[in-house]
N, C-alpha and C. Protein backbone atom coordinates (compact mmCIF):
# COMPACT_ATOMS: atom_id res chain seq x y z
N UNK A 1 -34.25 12.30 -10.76
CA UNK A 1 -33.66 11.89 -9.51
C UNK A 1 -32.14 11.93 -9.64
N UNK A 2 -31.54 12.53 -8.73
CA UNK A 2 -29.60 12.76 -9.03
C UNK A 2 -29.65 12.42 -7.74
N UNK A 3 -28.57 11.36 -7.52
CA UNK A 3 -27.64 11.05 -6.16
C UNK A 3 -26.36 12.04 -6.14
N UNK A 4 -25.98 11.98 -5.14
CA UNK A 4 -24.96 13.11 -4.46
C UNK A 4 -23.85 12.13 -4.68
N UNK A 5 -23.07 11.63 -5.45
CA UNK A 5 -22.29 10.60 -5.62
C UNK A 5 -20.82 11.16 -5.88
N UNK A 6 -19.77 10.89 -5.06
CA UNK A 6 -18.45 11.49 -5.31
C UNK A 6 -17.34 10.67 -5.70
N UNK A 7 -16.52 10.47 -6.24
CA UNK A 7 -15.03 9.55 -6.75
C UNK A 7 -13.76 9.87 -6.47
N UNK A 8 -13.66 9.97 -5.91
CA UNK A 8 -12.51 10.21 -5.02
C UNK A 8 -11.09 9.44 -5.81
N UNK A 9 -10.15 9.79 -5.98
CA UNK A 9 -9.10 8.90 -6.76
C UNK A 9 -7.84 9.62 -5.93
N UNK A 10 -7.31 8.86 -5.56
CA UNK A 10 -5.65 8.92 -4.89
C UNK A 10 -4.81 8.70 -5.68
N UNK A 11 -3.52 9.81 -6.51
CA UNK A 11 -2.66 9.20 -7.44
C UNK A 11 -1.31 9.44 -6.32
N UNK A 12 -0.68 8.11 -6.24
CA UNK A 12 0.51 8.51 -5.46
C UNK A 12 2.53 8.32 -6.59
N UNK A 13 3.05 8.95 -6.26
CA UNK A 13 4.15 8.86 -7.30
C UNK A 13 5.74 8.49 -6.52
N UNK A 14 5.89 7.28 -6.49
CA UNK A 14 7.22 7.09 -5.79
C UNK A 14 8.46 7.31 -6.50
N UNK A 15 9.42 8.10 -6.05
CA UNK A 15 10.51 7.65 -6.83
C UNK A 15 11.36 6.78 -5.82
N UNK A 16 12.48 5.82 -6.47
CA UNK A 16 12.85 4.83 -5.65
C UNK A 16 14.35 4.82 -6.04
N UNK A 17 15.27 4.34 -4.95
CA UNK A 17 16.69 3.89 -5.80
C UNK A 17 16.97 2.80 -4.73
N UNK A 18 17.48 1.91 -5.61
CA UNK A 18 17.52 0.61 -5.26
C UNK A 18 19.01 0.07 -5.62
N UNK A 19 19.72 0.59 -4.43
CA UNK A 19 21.32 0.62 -4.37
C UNK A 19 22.06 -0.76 -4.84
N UNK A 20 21.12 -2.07 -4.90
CA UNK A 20 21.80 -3.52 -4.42
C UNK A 20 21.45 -4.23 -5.75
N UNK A 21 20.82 -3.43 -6.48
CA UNK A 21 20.07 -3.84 -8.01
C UNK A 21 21.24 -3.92 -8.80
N UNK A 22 21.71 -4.68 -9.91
CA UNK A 22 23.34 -4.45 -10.65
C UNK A 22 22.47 -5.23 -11.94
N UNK A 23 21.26 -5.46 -12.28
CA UNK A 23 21.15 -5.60 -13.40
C UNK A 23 19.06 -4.79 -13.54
N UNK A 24 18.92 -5.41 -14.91
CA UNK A 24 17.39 -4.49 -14.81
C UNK A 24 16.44 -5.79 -14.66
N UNK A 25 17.42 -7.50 -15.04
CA UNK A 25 16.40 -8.34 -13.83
C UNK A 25 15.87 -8.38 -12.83
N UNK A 26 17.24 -8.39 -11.97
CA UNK A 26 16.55 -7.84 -10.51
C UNK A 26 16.09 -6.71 -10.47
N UNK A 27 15.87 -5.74 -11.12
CA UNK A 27 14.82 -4.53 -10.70
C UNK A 27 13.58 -5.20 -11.16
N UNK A 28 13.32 -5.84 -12.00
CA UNK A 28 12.20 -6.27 -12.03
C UNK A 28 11.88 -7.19 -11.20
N UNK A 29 12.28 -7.90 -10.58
CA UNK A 29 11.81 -8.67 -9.52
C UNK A 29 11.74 -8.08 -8.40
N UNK A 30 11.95 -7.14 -8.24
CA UNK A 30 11.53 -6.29 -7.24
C UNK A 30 10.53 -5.34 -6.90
N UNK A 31 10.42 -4.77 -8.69
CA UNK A 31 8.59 -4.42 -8.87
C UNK A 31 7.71 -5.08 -8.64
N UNK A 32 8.36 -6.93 -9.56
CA UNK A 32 6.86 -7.49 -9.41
C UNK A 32 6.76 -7.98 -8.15
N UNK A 33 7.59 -7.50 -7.23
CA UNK A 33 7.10 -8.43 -5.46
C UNK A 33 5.80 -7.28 -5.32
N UNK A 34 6.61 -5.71 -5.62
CA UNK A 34 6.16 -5.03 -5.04
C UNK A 34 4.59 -4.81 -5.40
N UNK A 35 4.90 -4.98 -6.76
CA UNK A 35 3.11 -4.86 -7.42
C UNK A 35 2.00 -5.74 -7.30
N UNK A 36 2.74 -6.90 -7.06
CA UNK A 36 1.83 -8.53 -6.91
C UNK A 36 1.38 -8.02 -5.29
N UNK A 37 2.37 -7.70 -4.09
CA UNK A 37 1.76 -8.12 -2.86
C UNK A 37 1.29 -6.76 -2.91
N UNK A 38 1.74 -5.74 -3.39
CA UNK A 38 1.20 -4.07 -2.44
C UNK A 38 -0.41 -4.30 -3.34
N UNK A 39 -0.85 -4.65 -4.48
CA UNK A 39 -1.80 -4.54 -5.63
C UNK A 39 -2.76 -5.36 -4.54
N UNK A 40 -2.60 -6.48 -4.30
CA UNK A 40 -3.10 -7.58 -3.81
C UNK A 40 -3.70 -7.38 -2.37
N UNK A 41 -2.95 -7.06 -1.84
CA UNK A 41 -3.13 -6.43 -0.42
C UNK A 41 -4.39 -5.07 -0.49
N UNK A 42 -3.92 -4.35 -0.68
CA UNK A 42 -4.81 -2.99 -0.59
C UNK A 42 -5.75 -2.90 -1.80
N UNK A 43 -5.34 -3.48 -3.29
CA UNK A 43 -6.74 -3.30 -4.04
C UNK A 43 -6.01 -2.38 -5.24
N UNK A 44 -5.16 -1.57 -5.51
CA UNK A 44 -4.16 -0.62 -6.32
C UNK A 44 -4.15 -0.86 -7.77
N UNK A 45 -3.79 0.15 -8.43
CA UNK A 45 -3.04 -0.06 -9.21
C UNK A 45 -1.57 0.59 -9.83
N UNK A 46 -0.67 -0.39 -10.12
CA UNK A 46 0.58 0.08 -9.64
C UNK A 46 1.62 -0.24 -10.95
N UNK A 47 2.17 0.69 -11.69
CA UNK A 47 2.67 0.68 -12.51
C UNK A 47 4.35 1.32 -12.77
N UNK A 48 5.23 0.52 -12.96
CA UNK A 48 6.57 1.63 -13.53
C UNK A 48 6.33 2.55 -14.50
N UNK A 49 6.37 4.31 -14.09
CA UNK A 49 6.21 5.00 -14.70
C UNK A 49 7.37 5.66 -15.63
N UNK A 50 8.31 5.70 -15.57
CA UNK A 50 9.99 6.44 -15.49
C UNK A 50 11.05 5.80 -14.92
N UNK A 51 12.02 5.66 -15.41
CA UNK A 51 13.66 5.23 -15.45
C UNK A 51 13.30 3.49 -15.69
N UNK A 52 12.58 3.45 -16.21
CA UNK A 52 12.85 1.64 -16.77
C UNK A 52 14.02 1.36 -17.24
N UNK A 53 14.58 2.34 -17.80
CA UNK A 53 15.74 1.98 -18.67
C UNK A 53 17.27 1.79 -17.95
N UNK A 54 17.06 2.29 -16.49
CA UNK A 54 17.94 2.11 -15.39
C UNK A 54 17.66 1.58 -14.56
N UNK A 55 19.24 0.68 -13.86
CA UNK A 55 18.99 -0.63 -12.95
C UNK A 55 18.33 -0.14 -11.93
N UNK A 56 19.00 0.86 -11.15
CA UNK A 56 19.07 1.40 -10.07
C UNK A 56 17.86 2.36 -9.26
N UNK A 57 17.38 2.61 -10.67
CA UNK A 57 16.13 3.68 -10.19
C UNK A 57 15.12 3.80 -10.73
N UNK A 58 13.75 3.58 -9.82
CA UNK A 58 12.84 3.54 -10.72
C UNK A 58 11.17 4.83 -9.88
N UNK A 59 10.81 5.15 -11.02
CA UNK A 59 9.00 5.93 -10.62
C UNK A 59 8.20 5.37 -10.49
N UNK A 60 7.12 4.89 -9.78
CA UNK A 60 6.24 3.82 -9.61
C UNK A 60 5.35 5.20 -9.66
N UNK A 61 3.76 4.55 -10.56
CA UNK A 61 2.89 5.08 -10.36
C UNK A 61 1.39 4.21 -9.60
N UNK A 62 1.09 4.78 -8.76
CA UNK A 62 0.11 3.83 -8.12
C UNK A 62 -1.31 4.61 -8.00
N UNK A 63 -2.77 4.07 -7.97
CA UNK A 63 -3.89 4.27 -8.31
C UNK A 63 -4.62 4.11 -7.56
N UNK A 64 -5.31 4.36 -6.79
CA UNK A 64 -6.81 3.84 -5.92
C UNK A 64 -8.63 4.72 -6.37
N UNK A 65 -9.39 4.06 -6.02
CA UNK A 65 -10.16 4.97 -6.01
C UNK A 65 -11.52 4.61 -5.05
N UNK A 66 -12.53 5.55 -4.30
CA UNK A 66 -12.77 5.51 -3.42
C UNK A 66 -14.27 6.24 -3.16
N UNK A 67 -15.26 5.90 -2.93
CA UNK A 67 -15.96 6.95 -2.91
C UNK A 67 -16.11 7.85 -1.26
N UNK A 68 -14.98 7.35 -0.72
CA UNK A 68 -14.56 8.00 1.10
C UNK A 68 -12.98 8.13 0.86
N UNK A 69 -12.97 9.98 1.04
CA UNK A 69 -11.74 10.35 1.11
C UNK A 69 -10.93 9.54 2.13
N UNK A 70 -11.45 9.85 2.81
CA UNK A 70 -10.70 8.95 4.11
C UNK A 70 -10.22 7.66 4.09
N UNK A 71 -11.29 6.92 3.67
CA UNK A 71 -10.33 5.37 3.44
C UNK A 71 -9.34 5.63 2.48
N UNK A 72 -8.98 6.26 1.42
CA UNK A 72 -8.15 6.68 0.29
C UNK A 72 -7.07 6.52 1.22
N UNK A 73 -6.94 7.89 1.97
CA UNK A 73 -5.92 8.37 3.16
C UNK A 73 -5.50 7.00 3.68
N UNK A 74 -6.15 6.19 4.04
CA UNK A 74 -5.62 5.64 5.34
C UNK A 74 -4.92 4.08 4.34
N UNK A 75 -5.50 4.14 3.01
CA UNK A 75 -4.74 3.05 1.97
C UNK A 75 -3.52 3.52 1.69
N UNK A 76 -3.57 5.22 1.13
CA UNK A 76 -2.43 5.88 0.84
C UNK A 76 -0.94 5.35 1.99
N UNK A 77 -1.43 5.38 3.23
CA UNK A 77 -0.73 5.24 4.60
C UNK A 77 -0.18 4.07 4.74
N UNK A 78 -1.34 3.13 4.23
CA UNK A 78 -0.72 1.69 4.47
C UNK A 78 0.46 1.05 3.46
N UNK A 79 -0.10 1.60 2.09
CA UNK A 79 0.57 1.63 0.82
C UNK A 79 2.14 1.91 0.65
N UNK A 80 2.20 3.20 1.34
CA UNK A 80 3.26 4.09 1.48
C UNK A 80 4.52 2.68 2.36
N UNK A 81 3.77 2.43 3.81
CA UNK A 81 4.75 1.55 4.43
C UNK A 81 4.77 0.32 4.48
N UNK A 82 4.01 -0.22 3.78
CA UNK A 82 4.40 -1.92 2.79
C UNK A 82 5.34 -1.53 2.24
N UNK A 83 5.37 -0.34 1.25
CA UNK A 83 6.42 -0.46 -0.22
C UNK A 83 7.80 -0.05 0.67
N UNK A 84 8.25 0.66 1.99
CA UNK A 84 9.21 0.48 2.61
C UNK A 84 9.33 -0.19 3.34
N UNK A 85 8.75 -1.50 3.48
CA UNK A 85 8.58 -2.52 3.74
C UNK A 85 9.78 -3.50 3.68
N UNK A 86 9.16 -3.20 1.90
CA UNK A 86 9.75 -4.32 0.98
C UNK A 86 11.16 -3.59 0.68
N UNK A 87 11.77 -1.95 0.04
CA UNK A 87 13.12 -1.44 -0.10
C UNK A 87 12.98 -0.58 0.87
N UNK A 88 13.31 -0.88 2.04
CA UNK A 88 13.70 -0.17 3.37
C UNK A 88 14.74 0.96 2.91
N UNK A 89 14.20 2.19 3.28
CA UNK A 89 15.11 2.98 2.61
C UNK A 89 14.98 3.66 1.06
N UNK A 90 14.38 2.97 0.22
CA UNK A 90 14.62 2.91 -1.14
C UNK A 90 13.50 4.06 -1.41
N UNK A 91 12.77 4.50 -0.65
CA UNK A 91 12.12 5.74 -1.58
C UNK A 91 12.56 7.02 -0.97
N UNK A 92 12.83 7.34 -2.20
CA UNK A 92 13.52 8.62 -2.09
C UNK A 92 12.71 9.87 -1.99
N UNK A 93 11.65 9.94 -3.07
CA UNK A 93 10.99 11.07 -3.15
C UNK A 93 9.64 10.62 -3.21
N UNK A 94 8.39 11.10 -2.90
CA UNK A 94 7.20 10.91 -3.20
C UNK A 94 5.88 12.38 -3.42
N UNK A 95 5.01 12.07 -4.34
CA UNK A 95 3.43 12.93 -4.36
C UNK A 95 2.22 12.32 -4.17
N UNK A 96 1.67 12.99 -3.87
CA UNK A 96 0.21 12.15 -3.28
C UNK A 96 -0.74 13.54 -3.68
N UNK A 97 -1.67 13.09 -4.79
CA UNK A 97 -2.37 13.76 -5.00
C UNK A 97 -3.83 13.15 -5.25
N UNK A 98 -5.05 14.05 -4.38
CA UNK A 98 -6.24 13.61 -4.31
C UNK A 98 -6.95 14.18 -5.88
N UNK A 99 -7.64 13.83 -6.44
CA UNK A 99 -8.45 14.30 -7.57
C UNK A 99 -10.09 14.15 -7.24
């Protein structure tokens, strides 16, 4: 017996600059708003991937997974405008890739 069973995984990749940041405390308090409420909210997982080592700018890597493309999409959507939500402005670049 085989079920038709699919996994759907959303990897999305922010890059961010965060003009008002002047130390790498406050960048961290600004991840963890972002990771505690965006994680919390939608279900994610959400990690600094790149430029830890700078105040100003950071790669967030974030995770979902789904067995309906579609809800993926429509988390991806919500995901996307919480986190400019929270640094209005602050993402600069982004990828969104389905697997």
């Amino acid at each position: 017996m085989t079920r038709d069973v699919r996994t759907n995984i959303c990897v999305i990749e922010l890059e961010c600059f965060l003009p008002d940041v002047h130390s790498l405390k406050e960048k961290r308090m600004i991840l963890r708003k972002i990771k505690d409420r965006v994680g919390r909210k939608f279900n994610v997982s959400i990690a600094e991937v790149g430029y830890q080592d700078l105040w100003q700018r950071s790669v967030i890597g974030i995770a979902a997974v789904n067995g309906d493309r579609r809800l993926l999409e429509q988390v991806k959507d919500k995901v996307l405008n919480e986190i400019e939500q929270i640094i209005p402005g602050g993402v600069t670049h982004f990828t969104v890739d389905f697997l």
